[in-house]
Protein backbone atom coordinates (compact mmCIF):
# COMPACT_ATOMS: atom_id res chain seq x y z
CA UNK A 1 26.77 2.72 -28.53
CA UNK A 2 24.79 -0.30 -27.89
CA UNK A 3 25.37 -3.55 -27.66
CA UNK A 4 22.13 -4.72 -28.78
CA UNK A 5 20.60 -3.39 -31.69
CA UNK A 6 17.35 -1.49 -31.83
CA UNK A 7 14.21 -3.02 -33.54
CA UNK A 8 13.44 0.79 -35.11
CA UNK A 9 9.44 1.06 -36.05
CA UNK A 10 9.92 0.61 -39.57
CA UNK A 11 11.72 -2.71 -39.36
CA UNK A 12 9.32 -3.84 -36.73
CA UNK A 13 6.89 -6.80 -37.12
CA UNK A 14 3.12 -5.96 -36.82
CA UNK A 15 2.81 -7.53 -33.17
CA UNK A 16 5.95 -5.42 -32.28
CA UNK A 17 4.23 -2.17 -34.01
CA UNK A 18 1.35 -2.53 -31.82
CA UNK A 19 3.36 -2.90 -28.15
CA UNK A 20 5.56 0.31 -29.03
CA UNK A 21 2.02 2.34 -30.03
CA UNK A 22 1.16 1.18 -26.63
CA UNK A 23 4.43 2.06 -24.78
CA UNK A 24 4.40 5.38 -26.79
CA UNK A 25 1.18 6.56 -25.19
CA UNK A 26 2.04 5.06 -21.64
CA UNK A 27 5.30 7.04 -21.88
CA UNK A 28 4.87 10.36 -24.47
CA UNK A 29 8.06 8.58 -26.31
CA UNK A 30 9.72 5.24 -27.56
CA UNK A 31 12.31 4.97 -25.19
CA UNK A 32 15.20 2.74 -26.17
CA UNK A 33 15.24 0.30 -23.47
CA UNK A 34 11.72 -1.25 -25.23
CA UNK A 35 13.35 -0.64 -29.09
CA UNK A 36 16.40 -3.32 -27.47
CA UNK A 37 14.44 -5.17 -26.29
CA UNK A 38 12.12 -5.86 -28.97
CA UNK A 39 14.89 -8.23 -29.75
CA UNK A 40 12.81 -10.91 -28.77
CA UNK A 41 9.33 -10.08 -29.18
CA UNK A 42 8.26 -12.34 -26.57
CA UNK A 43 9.90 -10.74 -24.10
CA UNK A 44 8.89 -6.95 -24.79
CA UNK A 45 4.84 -8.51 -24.63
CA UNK A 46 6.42 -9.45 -21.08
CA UNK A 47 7.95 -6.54 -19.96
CA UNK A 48 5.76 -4.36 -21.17
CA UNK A 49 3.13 -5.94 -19.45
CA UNK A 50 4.09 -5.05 -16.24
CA UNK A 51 4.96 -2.18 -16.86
CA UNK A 52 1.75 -0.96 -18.35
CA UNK A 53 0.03 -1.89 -14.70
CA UNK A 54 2.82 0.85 -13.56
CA UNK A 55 2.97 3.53 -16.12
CA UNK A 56 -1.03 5.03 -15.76
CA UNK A 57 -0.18 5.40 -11.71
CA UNK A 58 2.93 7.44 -12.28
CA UNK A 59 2.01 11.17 -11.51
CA UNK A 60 5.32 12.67 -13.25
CA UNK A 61 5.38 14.84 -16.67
CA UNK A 62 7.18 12.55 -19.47
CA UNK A 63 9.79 14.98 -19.09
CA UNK A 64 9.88 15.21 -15.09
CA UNK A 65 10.54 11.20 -15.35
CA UNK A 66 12.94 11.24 -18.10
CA UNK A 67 15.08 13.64 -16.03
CA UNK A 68 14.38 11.18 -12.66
CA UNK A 69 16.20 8.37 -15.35
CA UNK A 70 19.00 10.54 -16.49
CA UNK A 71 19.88 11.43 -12.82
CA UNK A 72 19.45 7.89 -11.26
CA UNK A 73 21.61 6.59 -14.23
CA UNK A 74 24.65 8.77 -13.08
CA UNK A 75 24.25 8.31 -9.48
CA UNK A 76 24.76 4.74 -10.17
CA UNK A 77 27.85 5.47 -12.74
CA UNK A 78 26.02 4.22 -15.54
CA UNK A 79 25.77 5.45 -19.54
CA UNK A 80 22.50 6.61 -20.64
């Protein structure tokens, strides 16, 4: 469960709309990490901003990546 609620599309503000439509065709998916921190809008402009100089030079399926996540996350003991 998280700790920090998830700013869900449909609760979203307009600016907040546009970042995820962004982050959803940079990644194939919404993942939660961006929906927490959407928490502060400011912020997710932030993040996402570097991390849509990253996402076009990635060369790994949505899925490939997803799985690289899952398996890094239990490597380092963490939830996912």
């Amino acid at each position: 469960m998280a700790r920090i609620s998830y700013v869900n599309k449909d609760q979203a503000s307009d600016e907040v709309k546009e970042i995820y439509s962004q982050i959803e065709q940079g990644f194939g998916t919404l993942p939660n990490f961006f929906k927490a921190m959407a928490q502060s809008p400011e912020a997710l402009k932030m993040v996402w901003g570097i991390f849509s100089q990253v996402v076009p030079s990635w060369k790994l399926s949505p899925k490939l990546l997803e799985l690289a996540y899952i398996r890094a996350s239990q490597l380092n003991g963490c939830d996912y």
